[in-house]
C-alpha atoms as a PDB file:
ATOM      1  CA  UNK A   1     126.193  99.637  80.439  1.00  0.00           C
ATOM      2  CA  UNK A   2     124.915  98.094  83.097  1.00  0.00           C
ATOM      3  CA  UNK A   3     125.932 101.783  85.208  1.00  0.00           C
ATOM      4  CA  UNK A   4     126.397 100.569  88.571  1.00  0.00           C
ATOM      5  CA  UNK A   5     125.062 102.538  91.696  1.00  0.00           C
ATOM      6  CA  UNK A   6     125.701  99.981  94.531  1.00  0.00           C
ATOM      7  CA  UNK A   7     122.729  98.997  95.268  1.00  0.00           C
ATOM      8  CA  UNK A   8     121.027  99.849  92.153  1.00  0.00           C
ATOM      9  CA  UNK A   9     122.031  98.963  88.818  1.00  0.00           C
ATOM     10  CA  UNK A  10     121.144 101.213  85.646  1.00  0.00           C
ATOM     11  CA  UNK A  11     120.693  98.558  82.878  1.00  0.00           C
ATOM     12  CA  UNK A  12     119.089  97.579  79.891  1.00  0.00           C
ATOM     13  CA  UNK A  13     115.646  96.540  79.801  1.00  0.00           C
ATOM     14  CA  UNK A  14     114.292  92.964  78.187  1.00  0.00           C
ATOM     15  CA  UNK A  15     111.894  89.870  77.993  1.00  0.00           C
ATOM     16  CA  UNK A  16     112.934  88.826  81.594  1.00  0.00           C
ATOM     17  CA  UNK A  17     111.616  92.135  82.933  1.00  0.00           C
ATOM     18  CA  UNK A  18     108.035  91.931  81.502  1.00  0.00           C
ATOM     19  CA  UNK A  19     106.525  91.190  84.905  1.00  0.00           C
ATOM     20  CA  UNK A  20     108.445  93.981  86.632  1.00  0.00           C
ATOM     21  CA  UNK A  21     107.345  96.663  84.127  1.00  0.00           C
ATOM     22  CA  UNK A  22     103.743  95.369  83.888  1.00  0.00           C
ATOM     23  CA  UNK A  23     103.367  95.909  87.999  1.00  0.00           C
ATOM     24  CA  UNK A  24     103.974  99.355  87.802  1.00  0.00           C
ATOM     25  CA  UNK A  25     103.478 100.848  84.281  1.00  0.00           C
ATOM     26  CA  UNK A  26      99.878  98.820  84.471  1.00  0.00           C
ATOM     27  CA  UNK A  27      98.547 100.885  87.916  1.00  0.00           C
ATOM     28  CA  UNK A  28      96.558 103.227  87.442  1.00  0.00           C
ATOM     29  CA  UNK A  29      97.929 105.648  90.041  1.00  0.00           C
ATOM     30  CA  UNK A  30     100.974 105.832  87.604  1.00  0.00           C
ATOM     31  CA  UNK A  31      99.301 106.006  84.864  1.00  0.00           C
ATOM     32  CA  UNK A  32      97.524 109.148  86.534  1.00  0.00           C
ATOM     33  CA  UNK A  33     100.046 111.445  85.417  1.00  0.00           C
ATOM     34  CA  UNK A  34     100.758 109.967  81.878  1.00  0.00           C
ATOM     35  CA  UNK A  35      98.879 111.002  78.766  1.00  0.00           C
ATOM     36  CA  UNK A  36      98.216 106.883  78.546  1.00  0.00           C
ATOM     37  CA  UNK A  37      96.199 104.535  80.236  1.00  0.00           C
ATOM     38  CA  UNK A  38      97.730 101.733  82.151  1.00  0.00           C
ATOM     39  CA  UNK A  39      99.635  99.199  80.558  1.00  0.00           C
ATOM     40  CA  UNK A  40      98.472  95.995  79.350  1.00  0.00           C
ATOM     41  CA  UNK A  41     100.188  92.760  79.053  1.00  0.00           C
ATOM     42  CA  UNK A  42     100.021  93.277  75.516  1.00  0.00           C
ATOM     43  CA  UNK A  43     101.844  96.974  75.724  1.00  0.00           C
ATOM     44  CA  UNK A  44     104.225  95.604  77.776  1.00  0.00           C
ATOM     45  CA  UNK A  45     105.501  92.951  75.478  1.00  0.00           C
ATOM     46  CA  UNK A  46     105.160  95.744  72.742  1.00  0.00           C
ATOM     47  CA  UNK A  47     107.544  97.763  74.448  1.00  0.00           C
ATOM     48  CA  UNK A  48     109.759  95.677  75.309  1.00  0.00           C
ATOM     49  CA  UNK A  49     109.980  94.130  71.799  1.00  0.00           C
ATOM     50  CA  UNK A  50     110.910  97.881  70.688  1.00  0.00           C
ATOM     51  CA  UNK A  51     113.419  98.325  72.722  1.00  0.00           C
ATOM     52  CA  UNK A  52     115.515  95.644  71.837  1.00  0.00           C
ATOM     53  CA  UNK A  53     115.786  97.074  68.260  1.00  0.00           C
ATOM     54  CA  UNK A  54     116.716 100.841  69.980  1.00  0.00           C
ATOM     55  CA  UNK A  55     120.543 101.543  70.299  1.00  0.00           C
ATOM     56  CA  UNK A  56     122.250 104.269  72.859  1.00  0.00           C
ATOM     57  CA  UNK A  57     121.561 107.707  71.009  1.00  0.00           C
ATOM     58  CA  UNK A  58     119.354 106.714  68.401  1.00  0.00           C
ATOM     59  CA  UNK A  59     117.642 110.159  67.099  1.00  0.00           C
ATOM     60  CA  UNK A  60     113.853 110.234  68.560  1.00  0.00           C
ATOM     61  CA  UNK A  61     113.953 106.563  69.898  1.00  0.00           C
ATOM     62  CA  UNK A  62     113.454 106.475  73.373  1.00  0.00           C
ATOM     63  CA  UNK A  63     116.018 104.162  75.058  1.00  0.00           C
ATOM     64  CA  UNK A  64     114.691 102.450  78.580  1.00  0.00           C
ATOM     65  CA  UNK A  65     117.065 101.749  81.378  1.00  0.00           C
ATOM     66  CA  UNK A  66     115.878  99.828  84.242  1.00  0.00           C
ATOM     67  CA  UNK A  67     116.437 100.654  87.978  1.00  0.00           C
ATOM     68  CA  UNK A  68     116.864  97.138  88.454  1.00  0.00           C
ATOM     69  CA  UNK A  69     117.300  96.501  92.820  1.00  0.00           C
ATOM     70  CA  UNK A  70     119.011  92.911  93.789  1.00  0.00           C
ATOM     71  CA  UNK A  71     117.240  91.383  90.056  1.00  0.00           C
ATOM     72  CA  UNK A  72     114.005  93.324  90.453  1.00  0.00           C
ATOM     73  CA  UNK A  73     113.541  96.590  88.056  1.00  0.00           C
ATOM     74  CA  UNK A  74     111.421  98.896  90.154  1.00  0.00           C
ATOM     75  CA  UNK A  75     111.499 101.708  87.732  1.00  0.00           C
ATOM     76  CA  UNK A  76     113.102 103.088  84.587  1.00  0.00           C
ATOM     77  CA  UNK A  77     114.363 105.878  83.407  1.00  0.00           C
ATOM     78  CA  UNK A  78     113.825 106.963  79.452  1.00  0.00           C
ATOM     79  CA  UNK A  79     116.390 108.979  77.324  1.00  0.00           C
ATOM     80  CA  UNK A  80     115.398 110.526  73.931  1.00  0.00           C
ATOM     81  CA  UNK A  81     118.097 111.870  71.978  1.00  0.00           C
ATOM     82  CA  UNK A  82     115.786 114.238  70.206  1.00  0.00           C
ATOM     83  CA  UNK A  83     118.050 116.834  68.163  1.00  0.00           C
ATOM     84  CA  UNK A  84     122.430 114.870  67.898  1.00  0.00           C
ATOM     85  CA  UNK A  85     123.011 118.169  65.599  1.00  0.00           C
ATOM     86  CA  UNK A  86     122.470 120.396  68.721  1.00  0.00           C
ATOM     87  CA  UNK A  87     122.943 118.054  71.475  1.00  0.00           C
ATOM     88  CA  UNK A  88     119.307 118.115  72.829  1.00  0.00           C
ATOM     89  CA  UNK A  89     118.151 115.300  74.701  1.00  0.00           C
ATOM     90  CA  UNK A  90     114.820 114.600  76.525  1.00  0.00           C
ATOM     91  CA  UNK A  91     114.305 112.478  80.127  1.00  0.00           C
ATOM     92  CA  UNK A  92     111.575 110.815  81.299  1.00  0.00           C
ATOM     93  CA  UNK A  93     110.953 108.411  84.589  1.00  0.00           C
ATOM     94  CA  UNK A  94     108.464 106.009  86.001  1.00  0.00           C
ATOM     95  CA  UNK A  95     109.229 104.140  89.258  1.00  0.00           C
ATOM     96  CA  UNK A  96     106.513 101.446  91.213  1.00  0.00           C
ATOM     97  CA  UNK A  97     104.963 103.043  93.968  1.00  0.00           C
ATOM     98  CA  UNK A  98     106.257 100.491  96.130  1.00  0.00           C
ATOM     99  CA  UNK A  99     109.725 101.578  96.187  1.00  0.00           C
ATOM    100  CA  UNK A 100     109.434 105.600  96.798  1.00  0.00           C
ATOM    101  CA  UNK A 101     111.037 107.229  99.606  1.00  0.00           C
ATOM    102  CA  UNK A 102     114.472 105.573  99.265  1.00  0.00           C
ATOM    103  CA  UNK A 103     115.988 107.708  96.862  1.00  0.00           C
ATOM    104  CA  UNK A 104     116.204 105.510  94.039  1.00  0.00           C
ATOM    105  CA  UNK A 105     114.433 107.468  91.767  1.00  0.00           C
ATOM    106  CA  UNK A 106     116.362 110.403  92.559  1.00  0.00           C
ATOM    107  CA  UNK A 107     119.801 109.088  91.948  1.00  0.00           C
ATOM    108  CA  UNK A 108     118.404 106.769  89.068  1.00  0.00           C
ATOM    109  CA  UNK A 109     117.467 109.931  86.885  1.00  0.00           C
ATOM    110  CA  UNK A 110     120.912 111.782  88.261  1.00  0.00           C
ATOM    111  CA  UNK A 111     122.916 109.161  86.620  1.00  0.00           C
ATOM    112  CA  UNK A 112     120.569 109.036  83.118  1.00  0.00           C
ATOM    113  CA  UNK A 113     121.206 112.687  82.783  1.00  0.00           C
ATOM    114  CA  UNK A 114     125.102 112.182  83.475  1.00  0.00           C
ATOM    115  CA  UNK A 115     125.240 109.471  81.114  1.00  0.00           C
ATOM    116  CA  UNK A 116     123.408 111.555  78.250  1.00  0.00           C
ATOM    117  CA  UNK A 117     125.491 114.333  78.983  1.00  0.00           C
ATOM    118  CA  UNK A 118     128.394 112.112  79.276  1.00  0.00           C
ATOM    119  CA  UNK A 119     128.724 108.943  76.822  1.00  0.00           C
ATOM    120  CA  UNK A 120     126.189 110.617  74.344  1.00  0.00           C
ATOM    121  CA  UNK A 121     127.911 113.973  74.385  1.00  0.00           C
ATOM    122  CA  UNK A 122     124.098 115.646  74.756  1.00  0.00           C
ATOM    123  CA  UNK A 123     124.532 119.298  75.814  1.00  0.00           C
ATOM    124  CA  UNK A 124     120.999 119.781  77.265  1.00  0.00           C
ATOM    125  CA  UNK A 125     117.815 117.638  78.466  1.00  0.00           C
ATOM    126  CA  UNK A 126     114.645 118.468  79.328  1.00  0.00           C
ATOM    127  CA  UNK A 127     111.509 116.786  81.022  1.00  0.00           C
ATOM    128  CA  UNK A 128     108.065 117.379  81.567  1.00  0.00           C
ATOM    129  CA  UNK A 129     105.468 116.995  83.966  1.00  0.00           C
ATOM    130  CA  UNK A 130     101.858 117.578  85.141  1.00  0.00           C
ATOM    131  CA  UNK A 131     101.791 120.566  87.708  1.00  0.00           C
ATOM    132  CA  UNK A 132     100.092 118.346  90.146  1.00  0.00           C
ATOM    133  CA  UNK A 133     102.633 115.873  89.684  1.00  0.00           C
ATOM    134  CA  UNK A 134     104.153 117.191  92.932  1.00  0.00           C
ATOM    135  CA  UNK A 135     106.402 113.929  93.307  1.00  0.00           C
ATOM    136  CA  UNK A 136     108.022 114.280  89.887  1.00  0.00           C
ATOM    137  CA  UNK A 137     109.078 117.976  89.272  1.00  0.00           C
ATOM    138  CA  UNK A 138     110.372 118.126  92.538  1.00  0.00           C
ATOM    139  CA  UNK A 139     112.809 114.694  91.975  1.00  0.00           C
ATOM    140  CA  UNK A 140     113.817 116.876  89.043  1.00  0.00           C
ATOM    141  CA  UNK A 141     114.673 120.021  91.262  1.00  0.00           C
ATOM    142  CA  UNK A 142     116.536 117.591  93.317  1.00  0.00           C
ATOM    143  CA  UNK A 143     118.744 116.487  90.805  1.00  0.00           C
ATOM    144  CA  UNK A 144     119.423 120.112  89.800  1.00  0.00           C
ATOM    145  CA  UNK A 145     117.038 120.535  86.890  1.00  0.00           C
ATOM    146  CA  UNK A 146     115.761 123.929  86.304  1.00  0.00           C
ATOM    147  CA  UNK A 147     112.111 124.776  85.890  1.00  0.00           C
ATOM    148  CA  UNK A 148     111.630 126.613  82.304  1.00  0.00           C
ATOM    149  CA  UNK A 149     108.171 126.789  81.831  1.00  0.00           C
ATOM    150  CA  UNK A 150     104.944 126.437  82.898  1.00  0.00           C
ATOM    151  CA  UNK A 151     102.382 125.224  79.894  1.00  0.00           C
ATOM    152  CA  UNK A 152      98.584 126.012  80.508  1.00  0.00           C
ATOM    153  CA  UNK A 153      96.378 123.174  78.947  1.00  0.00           C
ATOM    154  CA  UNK A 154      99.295 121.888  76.945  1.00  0.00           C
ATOM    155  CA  UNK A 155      97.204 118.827  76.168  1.00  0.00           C
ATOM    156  CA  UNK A 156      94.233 116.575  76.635  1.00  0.00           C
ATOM    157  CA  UNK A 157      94.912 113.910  79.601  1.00  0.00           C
ATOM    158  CA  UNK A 158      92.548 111.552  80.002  1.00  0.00           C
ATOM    159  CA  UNK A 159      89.343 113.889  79.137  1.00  0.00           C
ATOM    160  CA  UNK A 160      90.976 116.985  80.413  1.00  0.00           C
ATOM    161  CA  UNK A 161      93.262 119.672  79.518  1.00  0.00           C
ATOM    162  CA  UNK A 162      96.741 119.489  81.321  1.00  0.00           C
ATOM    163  CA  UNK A 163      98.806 122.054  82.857  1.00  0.00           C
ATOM    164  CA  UNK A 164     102.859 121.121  82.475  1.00  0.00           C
ATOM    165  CA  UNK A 165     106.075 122.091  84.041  1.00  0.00           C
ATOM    166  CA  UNK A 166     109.153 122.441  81.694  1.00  0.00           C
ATOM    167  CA  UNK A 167     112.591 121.669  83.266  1.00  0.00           C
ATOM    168  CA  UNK A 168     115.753 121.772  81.810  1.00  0.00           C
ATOM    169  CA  UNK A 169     119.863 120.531  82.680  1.00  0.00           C
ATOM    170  CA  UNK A 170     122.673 121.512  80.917  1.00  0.00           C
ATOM    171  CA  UNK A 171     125.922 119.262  80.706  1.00  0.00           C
ATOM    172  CA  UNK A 172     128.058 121.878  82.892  1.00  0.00           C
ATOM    173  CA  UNK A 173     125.246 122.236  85.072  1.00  0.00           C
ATOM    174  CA  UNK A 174     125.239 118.733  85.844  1.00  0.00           C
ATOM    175  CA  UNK A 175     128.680 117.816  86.193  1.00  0.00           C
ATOM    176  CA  UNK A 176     129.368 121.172  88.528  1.00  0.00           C
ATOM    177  CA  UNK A 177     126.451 119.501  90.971  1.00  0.00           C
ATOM    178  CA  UNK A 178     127.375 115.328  89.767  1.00  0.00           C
ATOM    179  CA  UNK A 179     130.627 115.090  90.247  1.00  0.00           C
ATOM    180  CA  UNK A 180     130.972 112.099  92.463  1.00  0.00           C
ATOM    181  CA  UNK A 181     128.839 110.110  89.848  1.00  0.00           C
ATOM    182  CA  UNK A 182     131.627 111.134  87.185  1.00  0.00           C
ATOM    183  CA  UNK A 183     133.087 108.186  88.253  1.00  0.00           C
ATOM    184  CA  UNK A 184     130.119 105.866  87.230  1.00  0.00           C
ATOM    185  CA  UNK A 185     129.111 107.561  83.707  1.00  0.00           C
ATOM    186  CA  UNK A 186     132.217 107.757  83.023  1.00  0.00           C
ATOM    187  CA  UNK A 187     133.124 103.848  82.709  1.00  0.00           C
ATOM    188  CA  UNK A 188     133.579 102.739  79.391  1.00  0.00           C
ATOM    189  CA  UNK A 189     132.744 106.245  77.900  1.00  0.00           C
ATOM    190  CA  UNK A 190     131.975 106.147  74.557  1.00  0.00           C
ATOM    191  CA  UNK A 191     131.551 102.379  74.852  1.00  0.00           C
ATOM    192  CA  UNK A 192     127.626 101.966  74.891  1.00  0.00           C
END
């Protein structure tokens, strides 16, 4: 860590970022397709608080990496190891609404999966999303993630029952479609 995309910079998230987090995880039209309502300042310190204690591949503890653009993180990117005996992993991504359409997102969670595949030896991650989360499931088509399921009211959102898209990588598929961001997982492997 810090995984270095240019322009972007995968890194760590703490204190310093509080105000960065709060501006997007605290709008509602993110929140929209989260079980959870919009951040508080409160919920934001929590987090951030947590995360400090969280190391790389920590069973069930999600670790946060910030899409942090010239010292401003304008998204992150979460990564669950959620089974190390069988190598299953679990992504998840939130980016401020103000920076969409320039691809960050998209090459943000390529490199997450690559480095779960990669420096955490994972052999598989999935992600979820609300059907009508249009924006989301296909960013994960994008990156190559394949769409497993399709769960009818898999939960309560908000007052209503939720419809969810599975979607699935495996390490092979990803480094067959990745491999010019070998390079940048690959630094320091096994050094996080």
């Amino acid at each position: 860590m810090p995984l270095d995309l240019g322009d972007l910079l995968l890194r760590r998230v703490g204190p310093d970022d509080a105000r960065d987090l709060l501006e997007y995880r605290s709008d509602p039209e993110v929140a929209r397709y989260q079980y959870w309502e919009p951040y508080t300042p409160d919920r934001g310190a929590d987090l951030l608080d947590r995360q400090a204690h969280v190391r790389a591949g920590d069973p069930g503890m999600p670790l946060l990496l910030g899409a942090d653009l010239g010292g401003k993180v304008v998204g992150d990117c979460q990564l669950t190891v959620t089974s190390p005996e069988h190598g299953q992993g679990e992504i998840g991504f939130l980016f401020n609404p103000r920076f969409t359409g320039r691809g960050l997102a998209t090459r943000a969670v390529a490199v997450t999966l690559g480095f779960g595949f990669v420096q955490l030896g994972l052999h598989r991650i999935s992600s979820a999303t609300f059907v009508e989360n249009e924006r989301a499931w296909r960013l994960m088509e994008r990156v190559g993630m394949r769409r497993e399921a399709h769960f009818v009211h898999d939960g309560l959102a908000k007052g209503r029952w939720v419809d969810v898209f599975g979607y699935a990588n495996l390490a092979d598929e990803w480094r067959q479609r990745h491999p010019d961001l070998m390079p940048v997982v690959s630094l320091g492997e096994n050094q996080v």
